[in-house]
PDB file of N, CA and C in Angstrom:
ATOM      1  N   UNK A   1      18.860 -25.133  -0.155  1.00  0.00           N
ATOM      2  CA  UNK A   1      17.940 -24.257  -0.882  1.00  0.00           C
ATOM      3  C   UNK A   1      17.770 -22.947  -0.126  1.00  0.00           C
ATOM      4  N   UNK A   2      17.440 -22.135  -1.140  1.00  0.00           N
ATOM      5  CA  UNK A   2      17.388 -20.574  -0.340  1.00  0.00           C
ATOM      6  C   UNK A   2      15.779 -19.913  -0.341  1.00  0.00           C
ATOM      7  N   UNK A   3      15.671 -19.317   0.726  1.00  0.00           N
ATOM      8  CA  UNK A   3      14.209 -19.369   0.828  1.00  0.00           C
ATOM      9  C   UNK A   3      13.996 -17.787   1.687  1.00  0.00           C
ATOM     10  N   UNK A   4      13.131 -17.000   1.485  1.00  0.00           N
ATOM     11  CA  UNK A   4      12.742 -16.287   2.723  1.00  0.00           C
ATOM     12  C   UNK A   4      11.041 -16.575   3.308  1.00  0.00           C
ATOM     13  N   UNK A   5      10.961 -15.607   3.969  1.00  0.00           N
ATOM     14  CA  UNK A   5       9.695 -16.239   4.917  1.00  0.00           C
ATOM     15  C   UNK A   5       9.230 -14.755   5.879  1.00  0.00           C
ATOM     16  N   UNK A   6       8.311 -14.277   5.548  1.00  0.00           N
ATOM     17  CA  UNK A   6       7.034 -12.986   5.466  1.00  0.00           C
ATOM     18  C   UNK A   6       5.820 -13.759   6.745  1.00  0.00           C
ATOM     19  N   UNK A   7       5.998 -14.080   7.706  1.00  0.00           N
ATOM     20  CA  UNK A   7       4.987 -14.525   8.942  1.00  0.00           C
ATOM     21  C   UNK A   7       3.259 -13.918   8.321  1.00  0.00           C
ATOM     22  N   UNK A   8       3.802 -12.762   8.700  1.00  0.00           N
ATOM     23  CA  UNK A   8       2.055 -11.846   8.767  1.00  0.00           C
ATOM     24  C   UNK A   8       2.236 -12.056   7.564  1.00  0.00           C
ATOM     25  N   UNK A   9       0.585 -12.020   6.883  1.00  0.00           N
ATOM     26  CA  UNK A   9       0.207 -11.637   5.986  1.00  0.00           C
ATOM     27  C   UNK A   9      -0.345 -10.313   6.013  1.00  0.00           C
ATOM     28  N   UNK A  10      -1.019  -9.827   6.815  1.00  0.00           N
ATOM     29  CA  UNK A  10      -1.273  -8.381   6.775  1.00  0.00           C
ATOM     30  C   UNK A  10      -1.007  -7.749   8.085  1.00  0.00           C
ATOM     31  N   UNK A  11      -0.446  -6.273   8.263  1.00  0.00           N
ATOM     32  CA  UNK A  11      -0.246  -6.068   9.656  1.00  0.00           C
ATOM     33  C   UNK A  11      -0.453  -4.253   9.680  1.00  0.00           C
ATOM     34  N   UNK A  12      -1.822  -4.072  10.245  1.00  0.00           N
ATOM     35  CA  UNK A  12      -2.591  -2.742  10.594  1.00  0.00           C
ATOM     36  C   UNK A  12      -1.622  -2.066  11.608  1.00  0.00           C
ATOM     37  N   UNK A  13      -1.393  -0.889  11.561  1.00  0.00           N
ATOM     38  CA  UNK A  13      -0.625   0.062  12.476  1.00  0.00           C
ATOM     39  C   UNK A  13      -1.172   1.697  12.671  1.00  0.00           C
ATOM     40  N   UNK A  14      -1.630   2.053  13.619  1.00  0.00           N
ATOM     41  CA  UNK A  14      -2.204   3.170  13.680  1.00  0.00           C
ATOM     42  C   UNK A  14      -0.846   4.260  13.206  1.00  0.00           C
ATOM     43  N   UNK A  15      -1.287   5.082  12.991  1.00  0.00           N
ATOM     44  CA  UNK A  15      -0.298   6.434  11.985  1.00  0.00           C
ATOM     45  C   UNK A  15       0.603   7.382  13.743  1.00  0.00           C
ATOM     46  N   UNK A  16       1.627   6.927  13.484  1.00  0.00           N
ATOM     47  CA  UNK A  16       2.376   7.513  14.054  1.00  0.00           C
ATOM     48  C   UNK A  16       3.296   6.336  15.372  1.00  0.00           C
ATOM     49  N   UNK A  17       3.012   5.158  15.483  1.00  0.00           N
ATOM     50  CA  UNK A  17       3.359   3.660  16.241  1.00  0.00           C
ATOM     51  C   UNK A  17       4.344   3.218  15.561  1.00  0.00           C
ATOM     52  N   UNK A  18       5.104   2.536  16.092  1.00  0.00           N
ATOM     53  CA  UNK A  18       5.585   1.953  15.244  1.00  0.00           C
ATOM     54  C   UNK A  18       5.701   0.905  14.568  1.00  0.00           C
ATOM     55  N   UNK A  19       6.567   0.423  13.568  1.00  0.00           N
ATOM     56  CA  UNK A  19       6.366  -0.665  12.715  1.00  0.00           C
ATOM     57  C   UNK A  19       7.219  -1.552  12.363  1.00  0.00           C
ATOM     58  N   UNK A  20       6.927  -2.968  12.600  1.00  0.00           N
ATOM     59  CA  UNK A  20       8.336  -3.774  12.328  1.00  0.00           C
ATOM     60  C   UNK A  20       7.631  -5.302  11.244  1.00  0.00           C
ATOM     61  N   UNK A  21       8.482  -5.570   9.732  1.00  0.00           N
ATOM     62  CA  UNK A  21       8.163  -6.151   9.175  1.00  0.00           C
ATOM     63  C   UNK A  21       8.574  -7.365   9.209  1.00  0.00           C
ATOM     64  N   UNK A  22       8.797  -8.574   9.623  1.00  0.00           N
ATOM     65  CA  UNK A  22       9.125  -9.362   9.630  1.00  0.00           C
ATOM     66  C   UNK A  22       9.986 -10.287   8.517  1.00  0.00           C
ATOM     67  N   UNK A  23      10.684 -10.591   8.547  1.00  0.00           N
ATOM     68  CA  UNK A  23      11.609 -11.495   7.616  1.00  0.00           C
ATOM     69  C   UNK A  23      12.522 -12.276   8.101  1.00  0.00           C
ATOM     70  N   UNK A  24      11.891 -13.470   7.920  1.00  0.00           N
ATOM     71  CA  UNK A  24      13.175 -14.559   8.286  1.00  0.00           C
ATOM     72  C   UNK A  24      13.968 -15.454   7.091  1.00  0.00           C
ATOM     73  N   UNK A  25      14.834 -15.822   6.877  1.00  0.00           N
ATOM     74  CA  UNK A  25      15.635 -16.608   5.298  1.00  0.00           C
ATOM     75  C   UNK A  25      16.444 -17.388   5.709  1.00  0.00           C
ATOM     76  N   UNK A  26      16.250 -18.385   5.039  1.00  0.00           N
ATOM     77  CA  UNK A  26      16.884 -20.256   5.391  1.00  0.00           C
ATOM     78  C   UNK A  26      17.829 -19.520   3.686  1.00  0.00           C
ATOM     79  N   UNK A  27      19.557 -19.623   4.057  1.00  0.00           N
ATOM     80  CA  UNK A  27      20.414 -19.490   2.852  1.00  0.00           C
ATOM     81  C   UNK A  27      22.021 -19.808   4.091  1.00  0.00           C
ATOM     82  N   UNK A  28      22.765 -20.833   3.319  1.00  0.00           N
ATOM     83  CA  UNK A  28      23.395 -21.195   3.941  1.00  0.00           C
ATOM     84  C   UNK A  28      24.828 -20.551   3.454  1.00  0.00           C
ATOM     85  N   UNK A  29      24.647 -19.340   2.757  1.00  0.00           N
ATOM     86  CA  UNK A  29      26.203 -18.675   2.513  1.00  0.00           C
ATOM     87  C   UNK A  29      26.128 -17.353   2.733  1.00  0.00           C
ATOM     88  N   UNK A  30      26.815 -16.390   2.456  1.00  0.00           N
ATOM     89  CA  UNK A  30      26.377 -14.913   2.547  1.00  0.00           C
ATOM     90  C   UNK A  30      25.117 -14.742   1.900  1.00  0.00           C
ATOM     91  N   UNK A  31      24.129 -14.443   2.541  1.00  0.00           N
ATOM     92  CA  UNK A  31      23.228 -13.947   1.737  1.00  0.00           C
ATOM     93  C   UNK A  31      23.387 -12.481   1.387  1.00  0.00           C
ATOM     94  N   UNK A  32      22.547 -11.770   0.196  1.00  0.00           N
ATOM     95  CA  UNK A  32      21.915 -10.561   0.065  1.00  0.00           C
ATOM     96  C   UNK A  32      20.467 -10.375   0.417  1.00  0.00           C
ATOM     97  N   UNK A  33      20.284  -9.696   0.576  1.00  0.00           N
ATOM     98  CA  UNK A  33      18.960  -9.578   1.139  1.00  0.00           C
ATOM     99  C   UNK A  33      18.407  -7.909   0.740  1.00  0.00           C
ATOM    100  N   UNK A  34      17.055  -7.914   0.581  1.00  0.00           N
ATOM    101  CA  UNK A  34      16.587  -6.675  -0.092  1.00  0.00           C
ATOM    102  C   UNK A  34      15.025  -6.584   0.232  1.00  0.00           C
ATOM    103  N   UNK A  35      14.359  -5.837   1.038  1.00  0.00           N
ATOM    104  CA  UNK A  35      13.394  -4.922   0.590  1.00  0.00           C
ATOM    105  C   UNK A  35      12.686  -3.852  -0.244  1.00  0.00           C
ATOM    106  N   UNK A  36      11.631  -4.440  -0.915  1.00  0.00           N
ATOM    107  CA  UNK A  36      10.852  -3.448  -2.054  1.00  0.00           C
ATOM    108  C   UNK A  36       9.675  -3.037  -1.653  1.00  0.00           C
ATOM    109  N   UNK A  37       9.409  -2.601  -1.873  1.00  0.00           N
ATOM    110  CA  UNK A  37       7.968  -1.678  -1.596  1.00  0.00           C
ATOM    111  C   UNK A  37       7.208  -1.394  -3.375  1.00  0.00           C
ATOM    112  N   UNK A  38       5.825  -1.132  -2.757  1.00  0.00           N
ATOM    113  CA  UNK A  38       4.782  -1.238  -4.302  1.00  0.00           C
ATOM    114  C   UNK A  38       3.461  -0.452  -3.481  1.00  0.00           C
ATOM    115  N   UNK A  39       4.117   0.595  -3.864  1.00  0.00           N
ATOM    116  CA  UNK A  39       2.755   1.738  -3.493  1.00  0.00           C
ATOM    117  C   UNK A  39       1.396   1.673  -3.990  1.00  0.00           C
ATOM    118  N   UNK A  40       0.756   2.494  -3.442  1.00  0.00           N
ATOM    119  CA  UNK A  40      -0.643   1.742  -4.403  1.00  0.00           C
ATOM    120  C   UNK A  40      -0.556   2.567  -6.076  1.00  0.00           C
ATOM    121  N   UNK A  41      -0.757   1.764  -6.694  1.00  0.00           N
ATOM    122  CA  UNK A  41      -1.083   2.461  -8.616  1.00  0.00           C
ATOM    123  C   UNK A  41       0.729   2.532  -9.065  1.00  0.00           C
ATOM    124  N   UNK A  42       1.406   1.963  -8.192  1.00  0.00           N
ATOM    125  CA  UNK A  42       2.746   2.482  -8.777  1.00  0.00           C
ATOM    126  C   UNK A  42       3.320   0.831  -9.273  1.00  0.00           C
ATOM    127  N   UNK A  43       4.964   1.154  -9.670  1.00  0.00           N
ATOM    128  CA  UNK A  43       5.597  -0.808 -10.022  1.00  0.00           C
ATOM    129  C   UNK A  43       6.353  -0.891  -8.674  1.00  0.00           C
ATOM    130  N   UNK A  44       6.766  -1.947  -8.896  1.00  0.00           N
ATOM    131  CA  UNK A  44       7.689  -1.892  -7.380  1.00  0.00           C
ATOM    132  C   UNK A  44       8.696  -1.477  -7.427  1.00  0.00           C
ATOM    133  N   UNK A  45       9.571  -0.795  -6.827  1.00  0.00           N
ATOM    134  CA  UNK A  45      10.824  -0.379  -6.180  1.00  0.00           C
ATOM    135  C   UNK A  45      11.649  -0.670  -5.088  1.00  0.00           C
ATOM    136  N   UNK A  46      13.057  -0.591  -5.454  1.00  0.00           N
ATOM    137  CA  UNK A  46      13.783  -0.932  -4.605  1.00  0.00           C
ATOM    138  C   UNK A  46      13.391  -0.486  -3.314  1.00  0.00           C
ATOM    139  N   UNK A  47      13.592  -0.641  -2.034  1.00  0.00           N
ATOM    140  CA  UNK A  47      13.486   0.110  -0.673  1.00  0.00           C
ATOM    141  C   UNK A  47      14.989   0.305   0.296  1.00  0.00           C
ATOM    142  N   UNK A  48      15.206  -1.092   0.281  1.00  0.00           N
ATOM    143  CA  UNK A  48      16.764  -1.398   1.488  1.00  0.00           C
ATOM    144  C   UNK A  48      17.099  -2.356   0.586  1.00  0.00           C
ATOM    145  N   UNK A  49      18.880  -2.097   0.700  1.00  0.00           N
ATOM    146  CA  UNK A  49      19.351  -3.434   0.600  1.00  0.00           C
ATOM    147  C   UNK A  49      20.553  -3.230   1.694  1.00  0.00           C
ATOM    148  N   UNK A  50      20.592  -4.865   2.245  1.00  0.00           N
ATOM    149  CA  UNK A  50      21.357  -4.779   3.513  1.00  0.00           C
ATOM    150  C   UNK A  50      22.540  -4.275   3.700  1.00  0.00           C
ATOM    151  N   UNK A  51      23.286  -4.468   2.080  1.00  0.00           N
ATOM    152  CA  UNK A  51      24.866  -4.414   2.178  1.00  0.00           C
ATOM    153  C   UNK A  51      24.968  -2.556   2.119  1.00  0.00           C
ATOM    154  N   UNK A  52      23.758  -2.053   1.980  1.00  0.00           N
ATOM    155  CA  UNK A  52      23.823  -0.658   1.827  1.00  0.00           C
ATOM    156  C   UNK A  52      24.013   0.399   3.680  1.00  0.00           C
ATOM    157  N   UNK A  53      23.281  -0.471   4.052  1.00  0.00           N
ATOM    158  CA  UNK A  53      22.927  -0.159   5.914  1.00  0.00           C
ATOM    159  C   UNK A  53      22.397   0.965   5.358  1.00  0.00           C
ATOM    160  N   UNK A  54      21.336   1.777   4.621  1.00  0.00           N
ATOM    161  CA  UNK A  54      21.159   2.689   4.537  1.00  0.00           C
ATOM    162  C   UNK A  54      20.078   3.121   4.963  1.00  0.00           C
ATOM    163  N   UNK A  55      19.130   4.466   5.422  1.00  0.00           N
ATOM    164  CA  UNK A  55      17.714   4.556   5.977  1.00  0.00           C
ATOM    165  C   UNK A  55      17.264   5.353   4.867  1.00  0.00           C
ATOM    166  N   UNK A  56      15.948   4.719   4.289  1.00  0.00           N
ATOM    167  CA  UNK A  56      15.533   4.901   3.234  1.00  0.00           C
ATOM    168  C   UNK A  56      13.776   5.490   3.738  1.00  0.00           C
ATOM    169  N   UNK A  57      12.757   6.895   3.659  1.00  0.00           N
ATOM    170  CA  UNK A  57      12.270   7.106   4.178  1.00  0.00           C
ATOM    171  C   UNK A  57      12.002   6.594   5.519  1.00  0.00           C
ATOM    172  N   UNK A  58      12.814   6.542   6.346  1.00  0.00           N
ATOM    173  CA  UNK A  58      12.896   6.154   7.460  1.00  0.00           C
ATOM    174  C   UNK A  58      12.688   4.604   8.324  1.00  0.00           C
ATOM    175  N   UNK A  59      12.831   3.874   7.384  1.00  0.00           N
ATOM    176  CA  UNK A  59      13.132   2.355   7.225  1.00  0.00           C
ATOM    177  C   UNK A  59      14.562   2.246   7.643  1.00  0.00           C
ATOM    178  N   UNK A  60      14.564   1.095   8.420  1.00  0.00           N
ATOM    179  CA  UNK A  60      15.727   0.783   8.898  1.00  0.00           C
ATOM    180  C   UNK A  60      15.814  -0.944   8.563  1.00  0.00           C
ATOM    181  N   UNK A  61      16.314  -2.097   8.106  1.00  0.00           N
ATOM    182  CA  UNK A  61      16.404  -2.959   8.181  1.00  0.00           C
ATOM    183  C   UNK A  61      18.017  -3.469   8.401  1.00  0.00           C
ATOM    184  N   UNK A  62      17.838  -4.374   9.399  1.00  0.00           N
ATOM    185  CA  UNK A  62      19.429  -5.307  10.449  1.00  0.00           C
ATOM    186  C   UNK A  62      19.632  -6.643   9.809  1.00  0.00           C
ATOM    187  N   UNK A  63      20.428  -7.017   9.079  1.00  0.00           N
ATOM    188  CA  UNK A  63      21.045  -8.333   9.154  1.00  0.00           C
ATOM    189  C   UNK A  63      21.470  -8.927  10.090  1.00  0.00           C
ATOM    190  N   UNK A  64      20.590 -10.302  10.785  1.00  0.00           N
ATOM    191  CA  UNK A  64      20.603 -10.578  12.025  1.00  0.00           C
ATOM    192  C   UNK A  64      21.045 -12.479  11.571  1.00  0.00           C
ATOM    193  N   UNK A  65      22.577 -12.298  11.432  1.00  0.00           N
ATOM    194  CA  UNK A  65      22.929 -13.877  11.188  1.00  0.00           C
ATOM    195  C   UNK A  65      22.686 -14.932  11.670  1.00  0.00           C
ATOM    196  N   UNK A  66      22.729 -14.762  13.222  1.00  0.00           N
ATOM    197  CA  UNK A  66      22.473 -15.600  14.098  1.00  0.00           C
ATOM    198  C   UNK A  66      21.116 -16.142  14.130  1.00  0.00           C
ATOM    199  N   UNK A  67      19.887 -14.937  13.925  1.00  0.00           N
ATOM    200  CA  UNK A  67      18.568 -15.159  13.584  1.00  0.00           C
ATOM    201  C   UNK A  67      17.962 -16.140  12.331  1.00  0.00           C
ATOM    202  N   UNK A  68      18.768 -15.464  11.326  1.00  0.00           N
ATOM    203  CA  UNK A  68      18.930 -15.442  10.285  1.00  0.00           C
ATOM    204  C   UNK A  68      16.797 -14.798   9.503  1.00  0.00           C
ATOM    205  N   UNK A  69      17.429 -13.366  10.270  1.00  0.00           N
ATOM    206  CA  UNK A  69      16.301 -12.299   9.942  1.00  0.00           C
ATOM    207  C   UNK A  69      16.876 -10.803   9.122  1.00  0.00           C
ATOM    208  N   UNK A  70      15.798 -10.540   8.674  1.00  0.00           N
ATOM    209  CA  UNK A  70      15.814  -8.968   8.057  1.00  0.00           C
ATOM    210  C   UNK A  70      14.988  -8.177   8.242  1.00  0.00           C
ATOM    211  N   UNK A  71      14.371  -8.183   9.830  1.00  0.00           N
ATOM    212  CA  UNK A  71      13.242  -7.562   9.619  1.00  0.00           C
ATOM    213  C   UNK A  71      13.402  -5.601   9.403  1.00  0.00           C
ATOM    214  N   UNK A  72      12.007  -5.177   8.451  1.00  0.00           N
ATOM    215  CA  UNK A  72      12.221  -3.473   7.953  1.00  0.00           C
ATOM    216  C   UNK A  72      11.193  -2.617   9.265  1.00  0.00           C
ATOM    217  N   UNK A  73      11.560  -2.072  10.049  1.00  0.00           N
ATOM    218  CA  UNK A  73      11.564  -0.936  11.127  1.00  0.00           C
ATOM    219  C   UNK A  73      11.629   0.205  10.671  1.00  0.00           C
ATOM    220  N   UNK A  74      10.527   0.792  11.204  1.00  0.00           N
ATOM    221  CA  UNK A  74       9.775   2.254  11.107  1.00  0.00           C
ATOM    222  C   UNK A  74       9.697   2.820  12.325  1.00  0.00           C
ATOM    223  N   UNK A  75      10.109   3.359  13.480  1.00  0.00           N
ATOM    224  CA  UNK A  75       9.979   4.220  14.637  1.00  0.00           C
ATOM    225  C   UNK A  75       8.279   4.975  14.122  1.00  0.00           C
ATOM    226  N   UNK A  76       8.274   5.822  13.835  1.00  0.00           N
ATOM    227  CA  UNK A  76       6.729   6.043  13.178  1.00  0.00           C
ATOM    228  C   UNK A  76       5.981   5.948  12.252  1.00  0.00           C
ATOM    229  N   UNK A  77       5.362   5.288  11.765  1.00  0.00           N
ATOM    230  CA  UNK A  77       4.291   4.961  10.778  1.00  0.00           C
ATOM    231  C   UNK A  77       3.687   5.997  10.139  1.00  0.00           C
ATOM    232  N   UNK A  78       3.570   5.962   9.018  1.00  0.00           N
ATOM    233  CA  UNK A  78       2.909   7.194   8.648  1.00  0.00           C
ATOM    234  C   UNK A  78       1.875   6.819   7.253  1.00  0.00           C
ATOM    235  N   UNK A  79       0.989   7.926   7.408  1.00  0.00           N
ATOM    236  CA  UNK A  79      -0.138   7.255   5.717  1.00  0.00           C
ATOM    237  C   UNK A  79       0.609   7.039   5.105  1.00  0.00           C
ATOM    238  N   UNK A  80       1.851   7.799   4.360  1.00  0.00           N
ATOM    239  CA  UNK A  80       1.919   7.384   3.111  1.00  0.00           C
ATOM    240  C   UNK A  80       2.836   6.078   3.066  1.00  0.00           C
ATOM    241  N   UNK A  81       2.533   5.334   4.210  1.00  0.00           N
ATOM    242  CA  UNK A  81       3.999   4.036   3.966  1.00  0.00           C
ATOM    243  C   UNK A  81       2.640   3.067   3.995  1.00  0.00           C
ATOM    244  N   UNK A  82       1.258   3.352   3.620  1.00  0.00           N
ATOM    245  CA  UNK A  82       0.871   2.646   3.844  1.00  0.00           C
ATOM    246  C   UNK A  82       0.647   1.751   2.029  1.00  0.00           C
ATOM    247  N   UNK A  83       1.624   0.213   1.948  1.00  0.00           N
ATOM    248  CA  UNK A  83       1.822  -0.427   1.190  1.00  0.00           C
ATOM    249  C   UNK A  83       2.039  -1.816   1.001  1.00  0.00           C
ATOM    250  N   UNK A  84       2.393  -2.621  -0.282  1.00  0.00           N
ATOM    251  CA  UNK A  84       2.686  -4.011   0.021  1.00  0.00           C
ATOM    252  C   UNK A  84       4.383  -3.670   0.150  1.00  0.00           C
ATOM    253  N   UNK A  85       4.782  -4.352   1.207  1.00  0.00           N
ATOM    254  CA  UNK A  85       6.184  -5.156   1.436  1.00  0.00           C
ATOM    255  C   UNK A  85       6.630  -5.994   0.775  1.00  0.00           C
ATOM    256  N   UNK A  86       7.725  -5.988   0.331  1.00  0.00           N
ATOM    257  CA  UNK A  86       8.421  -7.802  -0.701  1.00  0.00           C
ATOM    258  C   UNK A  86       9.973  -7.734   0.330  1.00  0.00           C
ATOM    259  N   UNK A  87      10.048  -9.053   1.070  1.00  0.00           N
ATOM    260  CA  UNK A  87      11.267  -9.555   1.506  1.00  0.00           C
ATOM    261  C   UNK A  87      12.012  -9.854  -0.123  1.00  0.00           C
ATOM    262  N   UNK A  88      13.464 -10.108  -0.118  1.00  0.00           N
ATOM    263  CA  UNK A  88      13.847 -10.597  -1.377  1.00  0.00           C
ATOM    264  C   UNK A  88      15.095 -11.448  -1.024  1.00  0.00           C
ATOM    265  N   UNK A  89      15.540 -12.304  -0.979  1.00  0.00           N
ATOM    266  CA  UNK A  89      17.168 -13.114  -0.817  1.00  0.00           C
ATOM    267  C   UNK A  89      17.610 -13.504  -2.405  1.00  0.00           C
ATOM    268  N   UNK A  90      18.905 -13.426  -2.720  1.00  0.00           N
ATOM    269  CA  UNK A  90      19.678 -13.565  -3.631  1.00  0.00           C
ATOM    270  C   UNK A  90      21.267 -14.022  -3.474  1.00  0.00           C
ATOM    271  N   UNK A  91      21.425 -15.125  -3.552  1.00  0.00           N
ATOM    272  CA  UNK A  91      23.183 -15.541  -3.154  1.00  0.00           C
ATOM    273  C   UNK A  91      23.676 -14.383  -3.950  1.00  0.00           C
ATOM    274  N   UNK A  92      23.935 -14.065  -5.227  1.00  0.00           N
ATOM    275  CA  UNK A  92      24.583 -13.419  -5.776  1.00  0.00           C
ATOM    276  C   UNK A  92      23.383 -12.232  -6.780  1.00  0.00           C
ATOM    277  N   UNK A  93      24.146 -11.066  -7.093  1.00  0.00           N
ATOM    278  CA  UNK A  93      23.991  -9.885  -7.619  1.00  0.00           C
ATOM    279  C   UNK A  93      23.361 -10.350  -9.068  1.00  0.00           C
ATOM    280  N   UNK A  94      24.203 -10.908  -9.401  1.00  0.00           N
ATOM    281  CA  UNK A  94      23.983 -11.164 -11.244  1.00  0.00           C
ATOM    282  C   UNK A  94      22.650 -12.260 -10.784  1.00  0.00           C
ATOM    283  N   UNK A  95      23.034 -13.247  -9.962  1.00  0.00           N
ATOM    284  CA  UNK A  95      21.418 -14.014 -10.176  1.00  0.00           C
ATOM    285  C   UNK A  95      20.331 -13.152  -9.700  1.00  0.00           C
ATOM    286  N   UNK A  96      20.366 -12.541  -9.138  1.00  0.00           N
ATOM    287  CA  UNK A  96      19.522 -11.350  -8.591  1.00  0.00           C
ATOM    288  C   UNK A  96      18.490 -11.237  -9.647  1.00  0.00           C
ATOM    289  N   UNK A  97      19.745 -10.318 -10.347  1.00  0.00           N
ATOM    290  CA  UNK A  97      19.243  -9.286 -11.565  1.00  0.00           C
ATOM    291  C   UNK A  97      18.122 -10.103 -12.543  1.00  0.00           C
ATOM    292  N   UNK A  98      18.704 -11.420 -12.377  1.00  0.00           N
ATOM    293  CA  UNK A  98      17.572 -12.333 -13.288  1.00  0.00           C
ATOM    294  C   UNK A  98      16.739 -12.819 -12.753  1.00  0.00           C
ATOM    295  N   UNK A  99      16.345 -12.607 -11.359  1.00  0.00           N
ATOM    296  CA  UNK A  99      15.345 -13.061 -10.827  1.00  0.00           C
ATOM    297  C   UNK A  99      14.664 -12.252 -10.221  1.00  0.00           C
ATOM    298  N   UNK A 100      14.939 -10.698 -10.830  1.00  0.00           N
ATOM    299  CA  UNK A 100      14.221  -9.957 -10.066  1.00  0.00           C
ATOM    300  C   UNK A 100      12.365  -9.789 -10.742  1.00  0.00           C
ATOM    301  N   UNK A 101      12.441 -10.098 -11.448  1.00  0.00           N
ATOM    302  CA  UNK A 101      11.021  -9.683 -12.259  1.00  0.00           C
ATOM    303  C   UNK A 101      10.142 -11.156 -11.950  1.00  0.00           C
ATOM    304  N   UNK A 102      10.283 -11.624 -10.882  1.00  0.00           N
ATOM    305  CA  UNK A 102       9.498 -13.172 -10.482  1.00  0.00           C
ATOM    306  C   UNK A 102       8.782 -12.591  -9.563  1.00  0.00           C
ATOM    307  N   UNK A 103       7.577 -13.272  -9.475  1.00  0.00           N
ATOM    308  CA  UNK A 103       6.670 -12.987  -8.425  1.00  0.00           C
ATOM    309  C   UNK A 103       6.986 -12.853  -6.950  1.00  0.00           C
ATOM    310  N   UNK A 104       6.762 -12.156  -5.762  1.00  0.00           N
ATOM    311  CA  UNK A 104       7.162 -12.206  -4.676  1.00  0.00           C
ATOM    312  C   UNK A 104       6.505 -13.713  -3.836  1.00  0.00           C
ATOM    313  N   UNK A 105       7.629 -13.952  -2.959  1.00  0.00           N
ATOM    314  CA  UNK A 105       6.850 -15.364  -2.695  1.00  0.00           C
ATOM    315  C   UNK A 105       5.670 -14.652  -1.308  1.00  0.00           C
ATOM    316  N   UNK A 106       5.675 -13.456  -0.670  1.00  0.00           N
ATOM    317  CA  UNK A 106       4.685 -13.209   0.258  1.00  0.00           C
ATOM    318  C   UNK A 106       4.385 -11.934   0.411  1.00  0.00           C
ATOM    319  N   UNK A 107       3.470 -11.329   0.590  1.00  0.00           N
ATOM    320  CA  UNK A 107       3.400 -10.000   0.430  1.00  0.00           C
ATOM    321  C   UNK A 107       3.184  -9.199   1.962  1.00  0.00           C
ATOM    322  N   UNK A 108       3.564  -8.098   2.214  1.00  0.00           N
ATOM    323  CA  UNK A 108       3.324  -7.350   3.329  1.00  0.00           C
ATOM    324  C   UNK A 108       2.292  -6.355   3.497  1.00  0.00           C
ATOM    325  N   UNK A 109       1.697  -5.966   4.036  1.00  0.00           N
ATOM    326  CA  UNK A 109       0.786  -4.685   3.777  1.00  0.00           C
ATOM    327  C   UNK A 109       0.772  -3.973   4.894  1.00  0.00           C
ATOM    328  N   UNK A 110       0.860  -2.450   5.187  1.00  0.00           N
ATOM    329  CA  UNK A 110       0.761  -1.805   6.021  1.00  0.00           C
ATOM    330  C   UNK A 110      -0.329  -0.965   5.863  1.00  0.00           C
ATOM    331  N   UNK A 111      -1.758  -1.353   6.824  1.00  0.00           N
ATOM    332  CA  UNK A 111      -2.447  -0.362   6.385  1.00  0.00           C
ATOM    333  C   UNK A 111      -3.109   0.464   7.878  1.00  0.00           C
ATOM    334  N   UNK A 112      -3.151   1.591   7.357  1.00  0.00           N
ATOM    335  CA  UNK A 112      -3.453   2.761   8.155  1.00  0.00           C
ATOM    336  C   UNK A 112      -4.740   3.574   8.490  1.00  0.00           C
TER     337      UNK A 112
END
């Protein structure tokens, strides 16, 4: 079974420190893996996805196999990142897509 796993439930960071979100995922094949973000008054949005390696307002998240982590890294914190987090795992793209509109199983919050 495939699972991820969000430790903190909430995690305060003074504005300008930095910030590291935690994610760990029990999936025993390639996973995908994805961070969203849900600003306040907004829907959620994509943030990272791993296979991208990309830095997305200054988010960085590592596929760590050996760990078997994803945690999302911020060098500085800033107000406006202050939001809920969604870890996300998906074996495949197409099941993804159909499971993207399901509730998050844990939420993150960065508040400032």
């Amino acid at each position: 079974a495939q699972s991820v796993t969000q430790p903190e439930k909430l995690l305060s960071v003074f504005k300008g420190a930095p910030v590291e979100l935690k994610c760990n995922y029990s999936y025993s094949g390639s996973p995908d893996l994805f961070w969203y973000v849900q600003y306040p008054k907004q829907r959620l949005q994509l943030l990272l996805r791993h296979i991208s390696r990309e830095s997305i307002k200054g988010f960085t998240a590592d596929l760590n196999k050996s760990e078997t982590s994803f945690h999302l890294k911020k060098l500085f914190a800033q107000e406006e990142d202050s939001a809920m987090y969604y870890c996300a795992l998906s074996g495949t793209v197409a099941g993804f897509a159909r499971k993207q509109n399901t509730n998050p199983l844990v939420t993150r919050n960065i508040s400032l």
